[in-house]
N, C-alpha and C. Protein backbone atom coordinates (compact mmCIF):
# COMPACT_ATOMS: atom_id res chain seq x y z
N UNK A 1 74.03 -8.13 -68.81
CA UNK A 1 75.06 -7.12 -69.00
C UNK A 1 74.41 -5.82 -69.45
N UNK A 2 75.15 -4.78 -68.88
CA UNK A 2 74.56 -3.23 -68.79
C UNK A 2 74.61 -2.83 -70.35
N UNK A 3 73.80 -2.38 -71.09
CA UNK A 3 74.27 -1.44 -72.16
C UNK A 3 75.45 -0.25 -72.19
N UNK A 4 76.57 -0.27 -73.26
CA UNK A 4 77.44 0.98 -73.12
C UNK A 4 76.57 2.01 -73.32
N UNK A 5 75.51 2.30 -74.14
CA UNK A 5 75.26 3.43 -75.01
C UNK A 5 73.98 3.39 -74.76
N UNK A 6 73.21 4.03 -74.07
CA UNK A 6 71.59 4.05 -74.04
C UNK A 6 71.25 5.47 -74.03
N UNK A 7 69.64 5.20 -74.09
CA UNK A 7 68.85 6.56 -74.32
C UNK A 7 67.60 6.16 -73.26
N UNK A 8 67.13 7.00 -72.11
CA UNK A 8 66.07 6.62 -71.87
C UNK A 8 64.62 7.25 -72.60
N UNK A 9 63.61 6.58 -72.35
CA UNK A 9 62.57 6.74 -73.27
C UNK A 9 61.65 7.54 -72.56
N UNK A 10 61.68 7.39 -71.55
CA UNK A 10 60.79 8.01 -70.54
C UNK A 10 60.64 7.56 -69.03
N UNK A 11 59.90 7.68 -68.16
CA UNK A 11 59.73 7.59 -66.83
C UNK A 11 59.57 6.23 -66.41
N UNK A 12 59.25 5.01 -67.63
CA UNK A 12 58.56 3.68 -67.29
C UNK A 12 59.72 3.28 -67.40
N UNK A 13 61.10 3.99 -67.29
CA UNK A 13 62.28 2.81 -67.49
C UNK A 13 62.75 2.59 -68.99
N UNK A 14 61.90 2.72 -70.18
CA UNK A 14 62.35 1.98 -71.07
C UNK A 14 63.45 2.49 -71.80
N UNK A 15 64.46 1.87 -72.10
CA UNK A 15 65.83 2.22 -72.83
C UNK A 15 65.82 1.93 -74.36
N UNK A 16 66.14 2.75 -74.97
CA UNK A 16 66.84 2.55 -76.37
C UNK A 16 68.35 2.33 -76.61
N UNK A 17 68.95 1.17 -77.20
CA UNK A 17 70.29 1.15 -77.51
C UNK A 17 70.27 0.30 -79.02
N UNK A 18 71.77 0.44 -79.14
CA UNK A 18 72.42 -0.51 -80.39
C UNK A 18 72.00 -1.59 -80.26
N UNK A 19 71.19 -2.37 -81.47
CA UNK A 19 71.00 -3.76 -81.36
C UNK A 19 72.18 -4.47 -82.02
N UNK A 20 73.30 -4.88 -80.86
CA UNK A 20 74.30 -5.42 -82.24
C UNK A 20 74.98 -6.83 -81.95
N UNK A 21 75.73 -7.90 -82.76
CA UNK A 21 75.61 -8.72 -83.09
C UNK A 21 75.89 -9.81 -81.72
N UNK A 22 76.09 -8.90 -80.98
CA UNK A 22 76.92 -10.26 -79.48
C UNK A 22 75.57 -10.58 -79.08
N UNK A 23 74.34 -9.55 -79.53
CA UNK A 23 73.19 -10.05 -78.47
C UNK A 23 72.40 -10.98 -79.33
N UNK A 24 72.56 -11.78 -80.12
CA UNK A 24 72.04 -12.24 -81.42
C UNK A 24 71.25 -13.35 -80.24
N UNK A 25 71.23 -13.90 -79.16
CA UNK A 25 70.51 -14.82 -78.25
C UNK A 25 69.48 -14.19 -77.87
N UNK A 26 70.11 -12.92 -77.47
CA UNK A 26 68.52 -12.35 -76.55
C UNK A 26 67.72 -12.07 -77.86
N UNK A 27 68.23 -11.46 -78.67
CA UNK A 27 67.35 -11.26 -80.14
C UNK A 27 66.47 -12.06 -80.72
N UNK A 28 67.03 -13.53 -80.48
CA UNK A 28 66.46 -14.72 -81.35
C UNK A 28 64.96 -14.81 -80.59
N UNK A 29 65.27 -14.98 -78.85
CA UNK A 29 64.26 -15.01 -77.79
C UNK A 29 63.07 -14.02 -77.59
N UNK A 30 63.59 -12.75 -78.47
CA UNK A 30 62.49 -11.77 -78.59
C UNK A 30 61.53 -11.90 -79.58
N UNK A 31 62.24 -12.18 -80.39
CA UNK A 31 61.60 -12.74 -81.92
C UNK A 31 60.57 -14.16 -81.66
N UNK A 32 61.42 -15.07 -80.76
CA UNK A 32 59.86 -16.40 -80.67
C UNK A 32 58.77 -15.59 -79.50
N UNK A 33 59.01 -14.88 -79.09
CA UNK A 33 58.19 -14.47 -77.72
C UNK A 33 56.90 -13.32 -79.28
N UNK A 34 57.08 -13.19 -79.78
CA UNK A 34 56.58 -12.17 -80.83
C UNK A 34 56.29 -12.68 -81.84
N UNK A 35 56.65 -13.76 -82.04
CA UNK A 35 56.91 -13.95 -84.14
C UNK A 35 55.98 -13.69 -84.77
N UNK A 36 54.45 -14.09 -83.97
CA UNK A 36 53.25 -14.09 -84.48
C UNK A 36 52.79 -12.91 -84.74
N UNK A 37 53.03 -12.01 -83.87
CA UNK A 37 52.68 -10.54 -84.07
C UNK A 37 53.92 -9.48 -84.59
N UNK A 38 54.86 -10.05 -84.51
CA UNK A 38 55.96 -9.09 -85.39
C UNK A 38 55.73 -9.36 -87.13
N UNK A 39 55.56 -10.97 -87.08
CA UNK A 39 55.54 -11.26 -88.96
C UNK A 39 54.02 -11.01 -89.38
N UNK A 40 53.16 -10.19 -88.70
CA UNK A 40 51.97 -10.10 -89.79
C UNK A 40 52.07 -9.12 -90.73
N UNK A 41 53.09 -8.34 -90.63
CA UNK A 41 53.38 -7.12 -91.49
C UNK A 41 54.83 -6.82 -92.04
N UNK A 42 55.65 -7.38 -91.10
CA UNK A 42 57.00 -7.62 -91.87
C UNK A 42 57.73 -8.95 -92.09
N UNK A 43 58.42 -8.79 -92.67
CA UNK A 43 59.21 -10.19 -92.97
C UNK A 43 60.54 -10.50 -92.09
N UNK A 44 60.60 -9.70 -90.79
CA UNK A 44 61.61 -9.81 -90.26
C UNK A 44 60.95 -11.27 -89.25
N UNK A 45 60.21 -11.60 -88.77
CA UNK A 45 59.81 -12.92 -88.31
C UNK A 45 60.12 -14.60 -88.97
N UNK A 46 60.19 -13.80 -90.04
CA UNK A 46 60.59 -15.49 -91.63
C UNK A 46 61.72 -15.28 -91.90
N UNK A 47 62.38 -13.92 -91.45
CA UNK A 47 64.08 -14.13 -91.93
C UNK A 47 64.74 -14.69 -90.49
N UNK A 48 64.43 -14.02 -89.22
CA UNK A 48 64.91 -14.53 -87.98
C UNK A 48 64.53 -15.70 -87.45
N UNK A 49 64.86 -17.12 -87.79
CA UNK A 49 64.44 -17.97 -87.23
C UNK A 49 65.23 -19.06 -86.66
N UNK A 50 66.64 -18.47 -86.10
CA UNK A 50 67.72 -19.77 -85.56
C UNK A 50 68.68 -18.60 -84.93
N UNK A 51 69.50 -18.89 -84.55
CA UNK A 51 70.66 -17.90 -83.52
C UNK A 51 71.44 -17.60 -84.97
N UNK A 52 72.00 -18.65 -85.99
CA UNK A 52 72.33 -18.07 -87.26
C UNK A 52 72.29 -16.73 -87.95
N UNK A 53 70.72 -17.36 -87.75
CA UNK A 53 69.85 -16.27 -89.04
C UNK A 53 69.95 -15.15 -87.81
N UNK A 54 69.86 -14.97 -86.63
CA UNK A 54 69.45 -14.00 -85.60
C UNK A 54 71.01 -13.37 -85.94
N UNK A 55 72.04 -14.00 -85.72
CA UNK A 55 73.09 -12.87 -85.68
C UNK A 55 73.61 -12.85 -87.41
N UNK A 56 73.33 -13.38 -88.02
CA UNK A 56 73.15 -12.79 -89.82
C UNK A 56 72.25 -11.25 -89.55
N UNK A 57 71.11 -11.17 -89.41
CA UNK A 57 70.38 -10.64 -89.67
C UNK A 57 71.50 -8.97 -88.77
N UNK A 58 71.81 -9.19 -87.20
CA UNK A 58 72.22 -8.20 -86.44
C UNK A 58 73.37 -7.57 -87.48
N UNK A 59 74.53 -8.88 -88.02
CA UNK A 59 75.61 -8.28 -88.13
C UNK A 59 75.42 -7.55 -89.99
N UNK A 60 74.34 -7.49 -90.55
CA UNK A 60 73.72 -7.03 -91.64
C UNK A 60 73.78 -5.74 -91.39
N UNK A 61 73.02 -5.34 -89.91
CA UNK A 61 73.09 -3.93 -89.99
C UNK A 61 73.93 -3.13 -89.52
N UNK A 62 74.78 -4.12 -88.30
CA UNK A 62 76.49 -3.75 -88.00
C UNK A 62 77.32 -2.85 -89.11
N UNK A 63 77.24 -3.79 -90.50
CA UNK A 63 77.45 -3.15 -91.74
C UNK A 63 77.07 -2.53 -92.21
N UNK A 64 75.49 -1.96 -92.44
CA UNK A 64 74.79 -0.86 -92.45
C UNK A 64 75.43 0.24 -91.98
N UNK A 65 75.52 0.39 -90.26
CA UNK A 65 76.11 0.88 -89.55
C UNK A 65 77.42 1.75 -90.18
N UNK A 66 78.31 0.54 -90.29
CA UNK A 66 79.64 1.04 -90.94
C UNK A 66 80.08 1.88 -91.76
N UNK A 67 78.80 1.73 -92.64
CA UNK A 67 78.67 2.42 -94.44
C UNK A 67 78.10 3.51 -94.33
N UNK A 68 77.18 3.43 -92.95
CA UNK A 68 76.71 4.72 -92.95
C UNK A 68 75.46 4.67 -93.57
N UNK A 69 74.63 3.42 -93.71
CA UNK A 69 73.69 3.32 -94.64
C UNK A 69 72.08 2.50 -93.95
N UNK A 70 72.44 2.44 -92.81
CA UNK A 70 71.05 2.16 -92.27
C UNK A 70 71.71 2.14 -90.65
N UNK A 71 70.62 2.45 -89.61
CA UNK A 71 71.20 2.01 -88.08
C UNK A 71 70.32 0.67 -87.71
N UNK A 72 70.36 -0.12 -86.50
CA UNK A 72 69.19 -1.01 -85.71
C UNK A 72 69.22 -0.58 -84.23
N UNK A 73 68.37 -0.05 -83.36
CA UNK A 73 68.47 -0.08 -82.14
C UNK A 73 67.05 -0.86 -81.48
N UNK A 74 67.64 -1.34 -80.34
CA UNK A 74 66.79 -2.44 -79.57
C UNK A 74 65.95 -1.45 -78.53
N UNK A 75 64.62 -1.50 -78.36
CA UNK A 75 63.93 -0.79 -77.18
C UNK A 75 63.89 -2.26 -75.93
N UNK A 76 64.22 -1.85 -74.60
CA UNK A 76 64.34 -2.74 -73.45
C UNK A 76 63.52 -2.38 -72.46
N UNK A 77 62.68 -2.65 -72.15
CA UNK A 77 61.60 -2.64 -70.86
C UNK A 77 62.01 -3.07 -69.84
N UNK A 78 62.21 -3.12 -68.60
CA UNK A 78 62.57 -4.02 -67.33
C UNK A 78 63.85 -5.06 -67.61
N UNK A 79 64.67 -4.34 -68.58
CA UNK A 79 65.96 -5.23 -68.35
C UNK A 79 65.18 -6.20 -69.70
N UNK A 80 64.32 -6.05 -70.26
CA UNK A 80 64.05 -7.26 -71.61
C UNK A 80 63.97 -6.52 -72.98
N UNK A 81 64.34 -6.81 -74.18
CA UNK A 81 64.01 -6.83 -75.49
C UNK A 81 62.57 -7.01 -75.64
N UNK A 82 62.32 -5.96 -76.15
CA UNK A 82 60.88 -5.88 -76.20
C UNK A 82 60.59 -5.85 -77.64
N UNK A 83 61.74 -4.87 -78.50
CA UNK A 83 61.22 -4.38 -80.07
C UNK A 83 62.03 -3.77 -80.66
N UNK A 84 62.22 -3.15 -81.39
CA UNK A 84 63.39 -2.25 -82.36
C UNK A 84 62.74 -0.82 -82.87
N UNK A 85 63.28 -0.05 -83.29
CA UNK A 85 63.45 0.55 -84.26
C UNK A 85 64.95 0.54 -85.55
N UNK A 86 64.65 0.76 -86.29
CA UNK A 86 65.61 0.79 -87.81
C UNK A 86 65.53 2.09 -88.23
N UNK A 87 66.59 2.15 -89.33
CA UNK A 87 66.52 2.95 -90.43
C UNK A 87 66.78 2.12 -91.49
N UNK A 88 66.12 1.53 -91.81
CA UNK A 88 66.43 0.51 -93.02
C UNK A 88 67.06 0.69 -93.82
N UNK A 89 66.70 1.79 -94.26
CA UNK A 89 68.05 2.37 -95.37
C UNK A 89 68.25 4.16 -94.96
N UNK A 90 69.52 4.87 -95.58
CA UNK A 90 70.37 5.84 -95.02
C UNK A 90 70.85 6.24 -96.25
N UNK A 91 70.38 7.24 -96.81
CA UNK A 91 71.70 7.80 -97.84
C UNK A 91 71.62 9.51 -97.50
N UNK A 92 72.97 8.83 -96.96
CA UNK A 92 73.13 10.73 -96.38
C UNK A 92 73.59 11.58 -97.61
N UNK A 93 74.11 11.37 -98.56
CA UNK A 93 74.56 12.18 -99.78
C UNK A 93 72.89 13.15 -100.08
N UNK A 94 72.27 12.04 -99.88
CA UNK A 94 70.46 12.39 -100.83
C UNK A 94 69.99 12.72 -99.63
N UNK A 95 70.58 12.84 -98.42
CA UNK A 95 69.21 13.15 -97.19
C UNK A 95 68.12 12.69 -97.11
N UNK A 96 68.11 11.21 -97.34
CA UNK A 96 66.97 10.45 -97.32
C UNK A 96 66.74 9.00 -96.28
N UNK A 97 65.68 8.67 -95.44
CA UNK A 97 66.33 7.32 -94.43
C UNK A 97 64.80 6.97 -94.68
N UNK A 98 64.51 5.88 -94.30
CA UNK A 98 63.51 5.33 -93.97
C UNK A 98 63.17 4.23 -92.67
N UNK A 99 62.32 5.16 -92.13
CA UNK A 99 62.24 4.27 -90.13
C UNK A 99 61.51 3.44 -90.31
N UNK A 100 61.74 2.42 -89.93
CA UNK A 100 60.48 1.59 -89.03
C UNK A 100 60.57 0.97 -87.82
N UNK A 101 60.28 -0.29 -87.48
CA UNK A 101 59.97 -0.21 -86.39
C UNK A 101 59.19 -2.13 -85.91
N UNK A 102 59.40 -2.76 -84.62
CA UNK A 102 58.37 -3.87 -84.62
C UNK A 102 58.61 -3.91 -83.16
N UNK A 103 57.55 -4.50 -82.74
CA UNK A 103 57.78 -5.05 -81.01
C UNK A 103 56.58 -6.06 -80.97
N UNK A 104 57.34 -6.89 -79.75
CA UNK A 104 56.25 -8.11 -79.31
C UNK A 104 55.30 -7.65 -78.53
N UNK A 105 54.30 -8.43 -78.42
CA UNK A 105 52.93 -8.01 -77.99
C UNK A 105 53.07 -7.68 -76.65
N UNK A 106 53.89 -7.94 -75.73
CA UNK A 106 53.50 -7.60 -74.56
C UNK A 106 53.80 -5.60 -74.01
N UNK A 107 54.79 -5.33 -75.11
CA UNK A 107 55.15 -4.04 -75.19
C UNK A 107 53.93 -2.88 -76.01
N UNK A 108 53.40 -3.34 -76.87
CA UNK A 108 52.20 -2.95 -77.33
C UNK A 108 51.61 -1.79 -76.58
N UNK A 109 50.99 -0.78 -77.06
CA UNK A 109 50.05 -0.07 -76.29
C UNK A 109 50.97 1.17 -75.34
N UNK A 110 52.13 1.21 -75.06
CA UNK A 110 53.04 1.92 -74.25
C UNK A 110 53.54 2.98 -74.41
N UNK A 111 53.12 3.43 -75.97
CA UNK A 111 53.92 4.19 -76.72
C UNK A 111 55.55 4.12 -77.08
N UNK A 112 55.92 3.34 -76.86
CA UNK A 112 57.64 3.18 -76.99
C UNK A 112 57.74 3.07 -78.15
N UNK A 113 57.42 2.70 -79.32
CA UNK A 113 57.87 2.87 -81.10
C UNK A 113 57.92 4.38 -81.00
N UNK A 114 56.83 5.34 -80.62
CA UNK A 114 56.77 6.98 -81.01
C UNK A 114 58.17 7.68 -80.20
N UNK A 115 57.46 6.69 -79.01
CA UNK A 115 59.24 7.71 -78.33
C UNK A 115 60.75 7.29 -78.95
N UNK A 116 60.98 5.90 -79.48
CA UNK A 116 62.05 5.61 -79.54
C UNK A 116 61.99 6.10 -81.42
N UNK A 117 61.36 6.11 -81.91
CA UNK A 117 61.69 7.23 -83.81
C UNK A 117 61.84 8.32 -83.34
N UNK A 118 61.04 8.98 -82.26
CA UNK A 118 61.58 10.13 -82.00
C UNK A 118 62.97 10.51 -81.13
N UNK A 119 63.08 9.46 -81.15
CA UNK A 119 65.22 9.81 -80.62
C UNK A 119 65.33 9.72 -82.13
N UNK A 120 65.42 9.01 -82.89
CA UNK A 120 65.84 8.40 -84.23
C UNK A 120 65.95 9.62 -85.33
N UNK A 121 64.92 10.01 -85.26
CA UNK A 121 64.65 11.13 -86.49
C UNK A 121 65.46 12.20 -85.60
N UNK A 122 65.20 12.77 -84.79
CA UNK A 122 65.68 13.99 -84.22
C UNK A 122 67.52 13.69 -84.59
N UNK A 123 67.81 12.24 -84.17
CA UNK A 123 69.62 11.71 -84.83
C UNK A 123 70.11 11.87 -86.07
N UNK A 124 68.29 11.84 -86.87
CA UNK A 124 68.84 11.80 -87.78
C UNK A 124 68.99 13.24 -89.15
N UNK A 125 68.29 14.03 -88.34
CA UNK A 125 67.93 15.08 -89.22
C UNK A 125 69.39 15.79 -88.45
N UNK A 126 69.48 15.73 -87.24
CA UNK A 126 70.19 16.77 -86.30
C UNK A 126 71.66 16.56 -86.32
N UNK A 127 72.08 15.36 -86.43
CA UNK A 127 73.48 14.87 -86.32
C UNK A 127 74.35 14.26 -87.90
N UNK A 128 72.82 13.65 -88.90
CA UNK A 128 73.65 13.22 -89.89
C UNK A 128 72.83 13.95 -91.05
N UNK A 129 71.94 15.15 -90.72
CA UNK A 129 71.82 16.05 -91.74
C UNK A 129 70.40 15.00 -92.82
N UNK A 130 70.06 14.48 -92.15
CA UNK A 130 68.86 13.99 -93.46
C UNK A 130 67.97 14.94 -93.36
N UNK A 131 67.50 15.21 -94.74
CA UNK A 131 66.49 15.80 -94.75
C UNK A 131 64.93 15.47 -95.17
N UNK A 132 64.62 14.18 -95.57
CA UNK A 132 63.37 13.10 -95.32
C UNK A 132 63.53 11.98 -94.75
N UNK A 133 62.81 11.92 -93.91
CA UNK A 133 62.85 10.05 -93.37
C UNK A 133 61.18 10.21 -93.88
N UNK A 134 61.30 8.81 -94.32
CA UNK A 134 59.81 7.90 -94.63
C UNK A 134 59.60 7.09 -93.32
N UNK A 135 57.92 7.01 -93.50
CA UNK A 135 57.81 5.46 -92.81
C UNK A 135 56.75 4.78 -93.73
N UNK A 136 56.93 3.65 -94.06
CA UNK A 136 56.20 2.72 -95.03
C UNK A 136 55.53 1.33 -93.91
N UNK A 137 54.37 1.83 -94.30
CA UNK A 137 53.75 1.32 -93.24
C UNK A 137 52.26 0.22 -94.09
N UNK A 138 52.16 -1.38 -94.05
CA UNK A 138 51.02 -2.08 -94.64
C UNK A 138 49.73 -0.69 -93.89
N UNK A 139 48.96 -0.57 -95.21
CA UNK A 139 47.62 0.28 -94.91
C UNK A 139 46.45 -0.33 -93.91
N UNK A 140 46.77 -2.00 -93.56
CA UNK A 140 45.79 -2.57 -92.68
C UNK A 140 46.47 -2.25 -91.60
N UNK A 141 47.78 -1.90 -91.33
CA UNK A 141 48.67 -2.24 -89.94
C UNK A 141 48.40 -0.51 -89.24
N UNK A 142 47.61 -0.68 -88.95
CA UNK A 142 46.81 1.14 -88.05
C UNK A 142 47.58 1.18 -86.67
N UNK A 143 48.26 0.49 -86.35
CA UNK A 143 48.92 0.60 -84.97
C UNK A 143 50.60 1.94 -85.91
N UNK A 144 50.73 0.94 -86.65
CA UNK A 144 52.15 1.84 -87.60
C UNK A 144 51.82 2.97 -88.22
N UNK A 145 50.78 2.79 -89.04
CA UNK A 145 49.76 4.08 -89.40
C UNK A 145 49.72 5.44 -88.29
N UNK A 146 48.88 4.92 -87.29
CA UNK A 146 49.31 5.49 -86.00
C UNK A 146 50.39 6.45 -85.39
N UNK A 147 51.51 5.71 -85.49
CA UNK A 147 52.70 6.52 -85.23
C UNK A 147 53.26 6.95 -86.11
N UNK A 148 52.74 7.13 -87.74
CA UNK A 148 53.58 8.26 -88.47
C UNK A 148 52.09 9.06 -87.85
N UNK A 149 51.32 9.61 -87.74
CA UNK A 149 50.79 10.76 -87.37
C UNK A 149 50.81 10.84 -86.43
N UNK A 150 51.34 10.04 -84.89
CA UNK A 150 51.52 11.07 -83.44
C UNK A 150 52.77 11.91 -84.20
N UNK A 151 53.81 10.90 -84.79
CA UNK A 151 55.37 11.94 -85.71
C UNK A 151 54.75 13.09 -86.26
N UNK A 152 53.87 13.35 -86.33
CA UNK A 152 53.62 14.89 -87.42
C UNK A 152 53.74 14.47 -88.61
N UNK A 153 53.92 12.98 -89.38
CA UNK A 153 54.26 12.87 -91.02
C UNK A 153 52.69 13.26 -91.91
N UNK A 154 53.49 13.55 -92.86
CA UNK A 154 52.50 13.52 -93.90
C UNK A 154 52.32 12.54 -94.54
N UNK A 155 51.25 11.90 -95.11
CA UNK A 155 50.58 10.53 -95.90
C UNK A 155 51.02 10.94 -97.50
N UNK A 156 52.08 10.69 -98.06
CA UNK A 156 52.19 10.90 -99.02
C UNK A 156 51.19 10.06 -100.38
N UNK A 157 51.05 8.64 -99.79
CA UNK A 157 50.31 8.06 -101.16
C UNK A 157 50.21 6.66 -100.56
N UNK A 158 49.83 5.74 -101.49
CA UNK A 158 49.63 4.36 -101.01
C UNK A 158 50.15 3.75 -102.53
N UNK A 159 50.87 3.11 -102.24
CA UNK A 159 51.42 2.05 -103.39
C UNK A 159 50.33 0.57 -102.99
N UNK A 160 49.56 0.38 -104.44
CA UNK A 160 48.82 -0.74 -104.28
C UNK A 160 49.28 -1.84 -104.20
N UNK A 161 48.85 -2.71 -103.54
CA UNK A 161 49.53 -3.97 -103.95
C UNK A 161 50.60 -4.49 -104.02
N UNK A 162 51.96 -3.70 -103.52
CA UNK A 162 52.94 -3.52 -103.27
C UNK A 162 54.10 -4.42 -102.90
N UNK A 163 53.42 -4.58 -101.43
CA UNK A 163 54.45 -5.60 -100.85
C UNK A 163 53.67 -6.91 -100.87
N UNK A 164 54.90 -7.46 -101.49
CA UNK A 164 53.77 -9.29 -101.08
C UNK A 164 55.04 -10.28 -100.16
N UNK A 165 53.91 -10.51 -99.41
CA UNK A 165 54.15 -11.26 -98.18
C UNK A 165 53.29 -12.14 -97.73
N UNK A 166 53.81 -13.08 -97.02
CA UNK A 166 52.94 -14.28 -96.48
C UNK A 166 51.81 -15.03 -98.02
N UNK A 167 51.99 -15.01 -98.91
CA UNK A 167 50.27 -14.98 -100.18
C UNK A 167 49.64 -13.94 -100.14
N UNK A 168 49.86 -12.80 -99.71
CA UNK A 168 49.55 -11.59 -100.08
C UNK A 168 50.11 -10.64 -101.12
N UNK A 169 49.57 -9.82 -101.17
CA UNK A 169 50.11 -8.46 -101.64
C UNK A 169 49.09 -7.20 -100.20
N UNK A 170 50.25 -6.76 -99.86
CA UNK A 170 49.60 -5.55 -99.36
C UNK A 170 49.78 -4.15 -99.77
N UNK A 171 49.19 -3.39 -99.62
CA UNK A 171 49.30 -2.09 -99.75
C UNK A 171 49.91 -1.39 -98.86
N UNK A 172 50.64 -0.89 -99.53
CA UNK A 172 51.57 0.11 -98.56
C UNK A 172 51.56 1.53 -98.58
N UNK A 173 50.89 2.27 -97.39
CA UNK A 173 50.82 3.50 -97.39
C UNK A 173 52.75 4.44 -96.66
N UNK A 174 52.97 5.38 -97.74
CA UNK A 174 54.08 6.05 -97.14
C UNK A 174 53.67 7.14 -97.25
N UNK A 175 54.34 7.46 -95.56
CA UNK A 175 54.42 8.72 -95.10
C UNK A 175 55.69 9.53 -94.83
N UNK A 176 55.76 10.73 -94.14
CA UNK A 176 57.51 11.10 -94.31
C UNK A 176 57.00 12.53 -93.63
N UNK A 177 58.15 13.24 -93.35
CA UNK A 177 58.37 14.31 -92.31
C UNK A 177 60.22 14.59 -93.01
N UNK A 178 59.93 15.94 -93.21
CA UNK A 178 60.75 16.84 -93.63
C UNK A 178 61.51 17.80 -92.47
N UNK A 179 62.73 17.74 -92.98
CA UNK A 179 63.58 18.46 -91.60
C UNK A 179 63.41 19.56 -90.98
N UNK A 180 62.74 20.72 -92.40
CA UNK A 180 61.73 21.99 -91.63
C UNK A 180 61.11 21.79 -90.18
N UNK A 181 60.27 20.89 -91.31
CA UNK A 181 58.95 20.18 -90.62
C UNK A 181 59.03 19.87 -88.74
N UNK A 182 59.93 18.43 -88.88
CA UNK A 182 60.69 18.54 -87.74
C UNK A 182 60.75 19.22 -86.66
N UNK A 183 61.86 20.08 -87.03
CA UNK A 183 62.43 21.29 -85.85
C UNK A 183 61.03 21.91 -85.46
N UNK A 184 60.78 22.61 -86.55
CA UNK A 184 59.13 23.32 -86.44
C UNK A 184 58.37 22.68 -85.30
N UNK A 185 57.85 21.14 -85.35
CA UNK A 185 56.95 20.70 -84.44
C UNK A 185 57.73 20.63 -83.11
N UNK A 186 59.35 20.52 -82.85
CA UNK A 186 60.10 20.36 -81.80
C UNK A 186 60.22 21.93 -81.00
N UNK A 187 59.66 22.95 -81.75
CA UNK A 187 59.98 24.13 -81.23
C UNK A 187 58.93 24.03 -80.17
């Protein structure tokens, strides 16, 4: 079934839309096709692991959505779920969001995370008025690293030790891009 609401990404076809809760099957299927390489850095691989938890997890941000307090959109390659972008969290009062982002390995390498934050941020500075988005990115994960500087962000700092995951603790470097900022590099 066709998407109502898409964005194309560029010339290779790939679409950005709403990831929302009816597709919680194709979701689950993207997630085992990936798990290994989506959960080395986030925890969305250990929370998605049954059609349950897959449409828990969608209709989480459905509500997000609602409140006005985070978005989820799905990136699609050839008619498949390939990866997401988020705003994990949204507080438009404070003009503040924070993006991220995951895809399975076969999407890798394509640039589609840079193109699809950059629909995201441009939505979000332009239409709901934020004026910082972050991206918090593990300091080993250089592919995420990566795409806050094709974004133009600045490296604000690294919180040590930070996130713990899997028997870790990792370090988390955040970066961020200001709405000036933004427009400025879009001119």
């Amino acid at each position: 079934m066709k998407q109502l609401f898409t964005v194309g990404l560029g010339d290779d076809g790939a679409l950005l839309g709403a990831l929302e809760p009816w597709r919680a099957e194709e979701f689950l299927a993207h997630i085992e096709r990936g798990r290994e390489h989506i959960g080395r850095y986030t925890g969305l691989a250990d929370v998605v692991t049954d059609l349950e938890s897959a449409r828990s997890y969608l209709l989480s941000y459905a509500d997000k959505a609602a409140a006005d307090t985070g978005r989820l959109y799905g990136i699609w390659l050839d008619g498949l779920l390939v990866g997401g972008v988020l705003f994990r969290t949204m507080d438009v009062a404070r003009g503040l969001a924070e993006a991220g982002c995951w895809l399975e390995p076969a999407a890798v390498g394509k640039g589609l995370v840079t193109r699809a934050v950059r629909v995201i941020i441009d939505w979000a500075v332009e239409e709901r008025g934020i004026h910082r988005v972050e991206w918090w990115a593990a300091a080993e994960n250089t592919a995420s690293v990566a795409v806050a500087r094709r974004l133009g962000m600045t490296r604000d700092g690294v919180l040590r030790e930070h996130y713990p995951h899997r028997g870790r603790r990792l370090d988390m470097e955040i970066w961020s891009v200001l709405a000036p900022e933004w427009r400025a590099a879009a001119r």
